[in-house]
C-alpha atoms as a PDB file:
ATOM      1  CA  UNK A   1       0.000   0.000   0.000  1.00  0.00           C
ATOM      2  CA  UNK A   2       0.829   3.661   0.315  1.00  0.00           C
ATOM      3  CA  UNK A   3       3.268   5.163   3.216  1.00  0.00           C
ATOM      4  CA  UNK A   4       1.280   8.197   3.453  1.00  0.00           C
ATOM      5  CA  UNK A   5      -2.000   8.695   4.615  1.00  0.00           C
ATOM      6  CA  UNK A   6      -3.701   8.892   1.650  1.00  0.00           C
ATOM      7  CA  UNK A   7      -3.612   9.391  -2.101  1.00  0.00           C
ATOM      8  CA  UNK A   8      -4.140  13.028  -1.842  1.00  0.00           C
ATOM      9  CA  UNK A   9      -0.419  13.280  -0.076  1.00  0.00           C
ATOM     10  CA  UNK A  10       0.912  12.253  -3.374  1.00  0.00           C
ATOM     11  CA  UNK A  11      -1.043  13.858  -5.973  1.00  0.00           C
ATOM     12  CA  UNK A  12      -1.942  17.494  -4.755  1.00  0.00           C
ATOM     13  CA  UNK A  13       0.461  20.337  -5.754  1.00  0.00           C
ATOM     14  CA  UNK A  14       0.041  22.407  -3.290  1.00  0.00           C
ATOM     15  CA  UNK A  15       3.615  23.797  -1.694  1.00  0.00           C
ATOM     16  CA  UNK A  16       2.571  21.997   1.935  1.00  0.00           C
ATOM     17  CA  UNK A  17       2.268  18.709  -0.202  1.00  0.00           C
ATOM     18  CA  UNK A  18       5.544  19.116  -2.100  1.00  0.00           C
ATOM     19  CA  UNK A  19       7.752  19.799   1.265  1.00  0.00           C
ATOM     20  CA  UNK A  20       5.818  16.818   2.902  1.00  0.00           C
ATOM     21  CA  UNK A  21       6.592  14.543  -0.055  1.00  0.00           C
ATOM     22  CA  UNK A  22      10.197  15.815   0.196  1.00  0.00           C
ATOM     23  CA  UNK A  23      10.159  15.508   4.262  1.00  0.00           C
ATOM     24  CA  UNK A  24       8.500  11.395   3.227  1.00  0.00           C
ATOM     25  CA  UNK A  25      11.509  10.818   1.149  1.00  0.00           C
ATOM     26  CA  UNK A  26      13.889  12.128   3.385  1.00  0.00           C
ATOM     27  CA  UNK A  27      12.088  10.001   6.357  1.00  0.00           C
ATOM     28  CA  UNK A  28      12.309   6.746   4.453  1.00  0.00           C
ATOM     29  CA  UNK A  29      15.949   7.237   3.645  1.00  0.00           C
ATOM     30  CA  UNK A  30      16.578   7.890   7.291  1.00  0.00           C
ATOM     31  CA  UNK A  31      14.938   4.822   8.567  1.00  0.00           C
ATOM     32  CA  UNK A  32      16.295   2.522   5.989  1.00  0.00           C
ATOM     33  CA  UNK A  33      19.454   3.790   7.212  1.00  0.00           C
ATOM     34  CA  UNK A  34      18.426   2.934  10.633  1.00  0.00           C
ATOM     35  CA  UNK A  35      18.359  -0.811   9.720  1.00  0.00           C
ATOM     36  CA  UNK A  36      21.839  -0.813   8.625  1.00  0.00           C
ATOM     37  CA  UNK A  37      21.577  -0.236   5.206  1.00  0.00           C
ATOM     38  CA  UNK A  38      24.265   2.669   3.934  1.00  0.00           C
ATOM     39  CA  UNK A  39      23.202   6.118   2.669  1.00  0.00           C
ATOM     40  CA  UNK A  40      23.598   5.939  -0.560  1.00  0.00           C
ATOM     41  CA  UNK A  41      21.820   2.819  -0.689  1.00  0.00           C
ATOM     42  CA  UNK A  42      18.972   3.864   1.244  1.00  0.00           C
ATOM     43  CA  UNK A  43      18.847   7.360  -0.802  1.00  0.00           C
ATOM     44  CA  UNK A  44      18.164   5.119  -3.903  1.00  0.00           C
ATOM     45  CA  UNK A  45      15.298   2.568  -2.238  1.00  0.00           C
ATOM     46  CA  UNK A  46      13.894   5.354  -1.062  1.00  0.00           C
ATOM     47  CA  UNK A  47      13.676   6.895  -4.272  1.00  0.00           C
ATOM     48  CA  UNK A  48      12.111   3.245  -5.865  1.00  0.00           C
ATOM     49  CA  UNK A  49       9.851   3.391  -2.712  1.00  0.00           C
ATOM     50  CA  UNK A  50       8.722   6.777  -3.548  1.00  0.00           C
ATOM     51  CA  UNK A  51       8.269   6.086  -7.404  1.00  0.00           C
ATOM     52  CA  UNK A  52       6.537   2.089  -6.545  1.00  0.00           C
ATOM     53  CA  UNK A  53       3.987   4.427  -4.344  1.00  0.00           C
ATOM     54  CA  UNK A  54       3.438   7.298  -6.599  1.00  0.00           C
ATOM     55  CA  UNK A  55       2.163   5.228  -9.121  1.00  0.00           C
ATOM     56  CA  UNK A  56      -0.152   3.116  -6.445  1.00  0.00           C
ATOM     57  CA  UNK A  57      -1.341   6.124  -5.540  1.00  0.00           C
ATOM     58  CA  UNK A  58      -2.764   7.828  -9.142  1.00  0.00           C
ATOM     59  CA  UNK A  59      -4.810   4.374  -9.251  1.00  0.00           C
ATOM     60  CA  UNK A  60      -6.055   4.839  -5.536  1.00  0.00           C
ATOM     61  CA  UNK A  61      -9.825   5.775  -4.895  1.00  0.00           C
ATOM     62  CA  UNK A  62      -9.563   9.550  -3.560  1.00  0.00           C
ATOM     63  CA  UNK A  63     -11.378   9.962   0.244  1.00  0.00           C
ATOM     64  CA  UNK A  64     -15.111  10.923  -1.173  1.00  0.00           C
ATOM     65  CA  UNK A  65     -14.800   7.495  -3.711  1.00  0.00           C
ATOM     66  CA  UNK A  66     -14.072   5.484  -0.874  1.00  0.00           C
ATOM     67  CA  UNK A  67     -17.343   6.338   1.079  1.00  0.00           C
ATOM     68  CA  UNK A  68     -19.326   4.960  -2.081  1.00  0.00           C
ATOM     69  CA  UNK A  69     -19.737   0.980  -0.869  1.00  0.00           C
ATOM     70  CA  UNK A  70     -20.243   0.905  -4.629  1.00  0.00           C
ATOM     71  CA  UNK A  71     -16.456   1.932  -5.508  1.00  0.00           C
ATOM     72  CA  UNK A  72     -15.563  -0.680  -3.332  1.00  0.00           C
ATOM     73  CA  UNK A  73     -17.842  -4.076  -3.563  1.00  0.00           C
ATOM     74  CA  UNK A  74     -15.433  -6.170  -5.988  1.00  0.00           C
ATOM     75  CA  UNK A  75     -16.176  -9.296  -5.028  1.00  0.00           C
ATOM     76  CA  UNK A  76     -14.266 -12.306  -6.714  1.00  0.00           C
ATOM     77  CA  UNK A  77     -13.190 -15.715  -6.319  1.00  0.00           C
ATOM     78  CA  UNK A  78      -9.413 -16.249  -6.313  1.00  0.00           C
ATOM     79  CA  UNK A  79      -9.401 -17.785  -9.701  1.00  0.00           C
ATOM     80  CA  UNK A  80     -10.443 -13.966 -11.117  1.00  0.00           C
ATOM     81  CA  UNK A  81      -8.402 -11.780  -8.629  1.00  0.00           C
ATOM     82  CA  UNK A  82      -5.687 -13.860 -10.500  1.00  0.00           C
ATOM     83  CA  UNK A  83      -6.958 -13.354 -13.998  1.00  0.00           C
ATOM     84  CA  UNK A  84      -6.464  -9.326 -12.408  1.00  0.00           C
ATOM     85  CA  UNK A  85      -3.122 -10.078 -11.194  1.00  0.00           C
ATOM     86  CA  UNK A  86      -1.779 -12.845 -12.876  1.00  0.00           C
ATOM     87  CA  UNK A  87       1.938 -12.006 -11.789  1.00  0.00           C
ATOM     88  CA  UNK A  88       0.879 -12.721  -8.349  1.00  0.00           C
ATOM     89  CA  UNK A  89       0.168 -16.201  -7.216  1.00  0.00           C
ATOM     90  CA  UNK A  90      -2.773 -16.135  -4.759  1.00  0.00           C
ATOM     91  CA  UNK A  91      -3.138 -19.963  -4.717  1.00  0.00           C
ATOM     92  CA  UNK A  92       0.342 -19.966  -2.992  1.00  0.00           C
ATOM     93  CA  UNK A  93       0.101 -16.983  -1.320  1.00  0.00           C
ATOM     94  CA  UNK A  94      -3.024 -18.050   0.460  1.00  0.00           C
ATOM     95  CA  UNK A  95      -1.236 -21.505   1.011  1.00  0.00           C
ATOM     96  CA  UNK A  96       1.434 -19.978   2.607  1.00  0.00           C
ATOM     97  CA  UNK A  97      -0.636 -18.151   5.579  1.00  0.00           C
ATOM     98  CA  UNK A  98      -2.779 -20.891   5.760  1.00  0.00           C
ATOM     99  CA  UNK A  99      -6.339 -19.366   5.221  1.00  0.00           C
ATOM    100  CA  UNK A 100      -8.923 -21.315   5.541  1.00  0.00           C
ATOM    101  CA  UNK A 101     -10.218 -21.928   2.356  1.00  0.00           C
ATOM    102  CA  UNK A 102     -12.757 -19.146   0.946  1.00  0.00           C
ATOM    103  CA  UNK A 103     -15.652 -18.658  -1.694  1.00  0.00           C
ATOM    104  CA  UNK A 104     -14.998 -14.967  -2.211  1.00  0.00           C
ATOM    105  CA  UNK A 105     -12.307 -12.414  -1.900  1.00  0.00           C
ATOM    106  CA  UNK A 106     -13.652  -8.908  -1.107  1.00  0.00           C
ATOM    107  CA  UNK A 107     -11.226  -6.583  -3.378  1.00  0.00           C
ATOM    108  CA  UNK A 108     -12.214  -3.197  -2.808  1.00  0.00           C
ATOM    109  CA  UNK A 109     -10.095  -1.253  -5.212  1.00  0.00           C
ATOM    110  CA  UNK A 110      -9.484  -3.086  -8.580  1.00  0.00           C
ATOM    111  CA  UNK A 111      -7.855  -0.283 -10.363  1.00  0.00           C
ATOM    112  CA  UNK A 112      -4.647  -0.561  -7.838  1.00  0.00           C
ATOM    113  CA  UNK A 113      -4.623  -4.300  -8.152  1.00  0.00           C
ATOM    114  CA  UNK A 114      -4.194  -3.772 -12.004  1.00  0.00           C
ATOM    115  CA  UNK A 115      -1.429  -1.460 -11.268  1.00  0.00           C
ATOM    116  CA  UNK A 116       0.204  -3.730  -8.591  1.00  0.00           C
ATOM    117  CA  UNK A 117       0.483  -6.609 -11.041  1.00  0.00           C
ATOM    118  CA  UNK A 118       1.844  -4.308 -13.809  1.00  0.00           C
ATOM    119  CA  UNK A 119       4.539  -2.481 -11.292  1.00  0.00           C
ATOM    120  CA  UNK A 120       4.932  -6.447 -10.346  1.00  0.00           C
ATOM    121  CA  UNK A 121       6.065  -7.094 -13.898  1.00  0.00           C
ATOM    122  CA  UNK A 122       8.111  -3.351 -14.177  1.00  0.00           C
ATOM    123  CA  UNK A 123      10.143  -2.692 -11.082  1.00  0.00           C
ATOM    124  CA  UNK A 124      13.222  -4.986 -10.262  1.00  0.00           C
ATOM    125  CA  UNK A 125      13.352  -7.473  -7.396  1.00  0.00           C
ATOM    126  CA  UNK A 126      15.628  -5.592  -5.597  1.00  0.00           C
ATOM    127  CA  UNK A 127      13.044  -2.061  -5.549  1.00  0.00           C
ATOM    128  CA  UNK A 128       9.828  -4.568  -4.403  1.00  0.00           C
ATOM    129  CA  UNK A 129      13.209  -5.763  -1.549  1.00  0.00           C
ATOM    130  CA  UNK A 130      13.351  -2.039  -0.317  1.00  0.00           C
ATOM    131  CA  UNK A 131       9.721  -1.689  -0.796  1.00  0.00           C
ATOM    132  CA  UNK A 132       8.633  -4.191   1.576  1.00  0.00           C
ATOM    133  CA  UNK A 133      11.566  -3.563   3.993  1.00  0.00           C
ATOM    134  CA  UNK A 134      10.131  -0.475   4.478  1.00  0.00           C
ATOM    135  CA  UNK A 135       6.699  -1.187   5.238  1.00  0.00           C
ATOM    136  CA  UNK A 136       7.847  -3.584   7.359  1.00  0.00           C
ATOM    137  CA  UNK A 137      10.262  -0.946   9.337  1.00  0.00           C
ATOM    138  CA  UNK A 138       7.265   1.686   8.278  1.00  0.00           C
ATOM    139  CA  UNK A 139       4.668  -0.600  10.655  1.00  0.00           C
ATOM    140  CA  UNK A 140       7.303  -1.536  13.760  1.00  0.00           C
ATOM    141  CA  UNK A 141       8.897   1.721  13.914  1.00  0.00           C
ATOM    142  CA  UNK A 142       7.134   2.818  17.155  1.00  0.00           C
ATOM    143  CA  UNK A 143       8.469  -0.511  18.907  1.00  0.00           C
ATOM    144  CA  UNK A 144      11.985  -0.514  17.887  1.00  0.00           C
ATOM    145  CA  UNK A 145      14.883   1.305  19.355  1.00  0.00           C
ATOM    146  CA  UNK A 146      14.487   5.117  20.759  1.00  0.00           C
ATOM    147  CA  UNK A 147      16.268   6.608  17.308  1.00  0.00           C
ATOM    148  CA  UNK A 148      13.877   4.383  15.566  1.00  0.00           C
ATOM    149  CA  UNK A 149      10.852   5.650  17.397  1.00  0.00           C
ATOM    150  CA  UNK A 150      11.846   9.300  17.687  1.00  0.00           C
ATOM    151  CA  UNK A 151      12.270   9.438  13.535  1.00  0.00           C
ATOM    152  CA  UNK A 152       8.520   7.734  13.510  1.00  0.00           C
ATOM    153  CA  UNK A 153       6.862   9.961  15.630  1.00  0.00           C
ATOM    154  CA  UNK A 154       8.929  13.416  13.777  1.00  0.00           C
ATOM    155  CA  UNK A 155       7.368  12.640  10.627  1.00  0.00           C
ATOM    156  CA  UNK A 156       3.951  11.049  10.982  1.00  0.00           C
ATOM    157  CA  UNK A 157       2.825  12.601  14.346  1.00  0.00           C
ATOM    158  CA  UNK A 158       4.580  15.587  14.736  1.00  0.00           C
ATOM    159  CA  UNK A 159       5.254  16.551  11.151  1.00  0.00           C
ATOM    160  CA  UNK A 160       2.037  15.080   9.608  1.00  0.00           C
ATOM    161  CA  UNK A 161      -0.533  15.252  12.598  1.00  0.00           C
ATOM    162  CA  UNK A 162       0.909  18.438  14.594  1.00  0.00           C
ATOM    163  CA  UNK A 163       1.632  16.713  17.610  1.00  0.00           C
ATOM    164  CA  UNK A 164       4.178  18.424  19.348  1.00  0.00           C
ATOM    165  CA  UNK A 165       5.395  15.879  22.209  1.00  0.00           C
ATOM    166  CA  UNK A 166       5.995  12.237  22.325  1.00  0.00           C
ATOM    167  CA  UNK A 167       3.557  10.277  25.364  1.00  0.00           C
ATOM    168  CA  UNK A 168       5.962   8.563  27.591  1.00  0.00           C
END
């Protein structure tokens, strides 16, 4: 999914928006570096971060589309969320976490599951590597070490929410 709130973080144009995309893409780098990767490394996942969720996020339903249960009722067995994603095995993937086995899939945005399997096909193993390491980091942030939790709350509560103190 997206690192930022929503898809309006990455599509308005607004001068707020730009310096918080900038501020994003300086955050990423600086956790990434956090996990031991090196800076220049980091400097270019973060860039293939930024780029994988830009283009997740012009196929993302905006915040009125999502409060249409019409926009978002895509139900579908697994054999035709893979015809939608055929780069992505669901059989296995569902396997793999053990779920139970299911009639329906509830899919509530299509259009970024059509994108997902194309960047899927596009982007190189090693930018979908970065990716997920830092959704991982992205998630666990807040329970990791102080330096880990201070750069978590500086951008999304502080930066993003206008909270101006950490709790204890």
């Amino acid at each position: 999914g997206l690192g930022l709130p929503d898809r309006s973080y990455y599509v308005e144009t607004d001068p707020k928006s730009q310096a918080t995309r900038a501020r994003y893409l300086h955050h990423i780098q600086k956790i990434l570096e956090l996990s031991q990767m090196k800076s220049i490394e980091a400097q270019k996942a973060a860039q293939d971060i930024v780029r994988i969720e830009n283009a997740l996020a012009m196929v993302s339903l905006t915040r009125t589309q999502k409060q249409d249960p019409k926009q978002l009722d895509h139900q579908m067995t697994v054999v035709e969320l893979q015809k939608v994603m055929p780069a992505f095995s669901w059989d296995l993937f569902l396997k793999s976490v053990e779920a139970p086995p299911v009639p329906h899939l509830q899919v509530t945005e299509l259009l970024f599951f059509h994108k997902l399997n194309e960047l899927l096909t596009q982007e190189s193993l090693s930018s979908w590597k970065s990716y997920f390491r830092w959704h991982l980091l992205r998630v666990y942030s807040p329970y990791l070490s102080s330096a880990f939790t201070k750069e978590h709350f500086s951008f999304y509560k502080e930066h993003l929410r206008g909270i101006q103190k950490m709790t204890p």
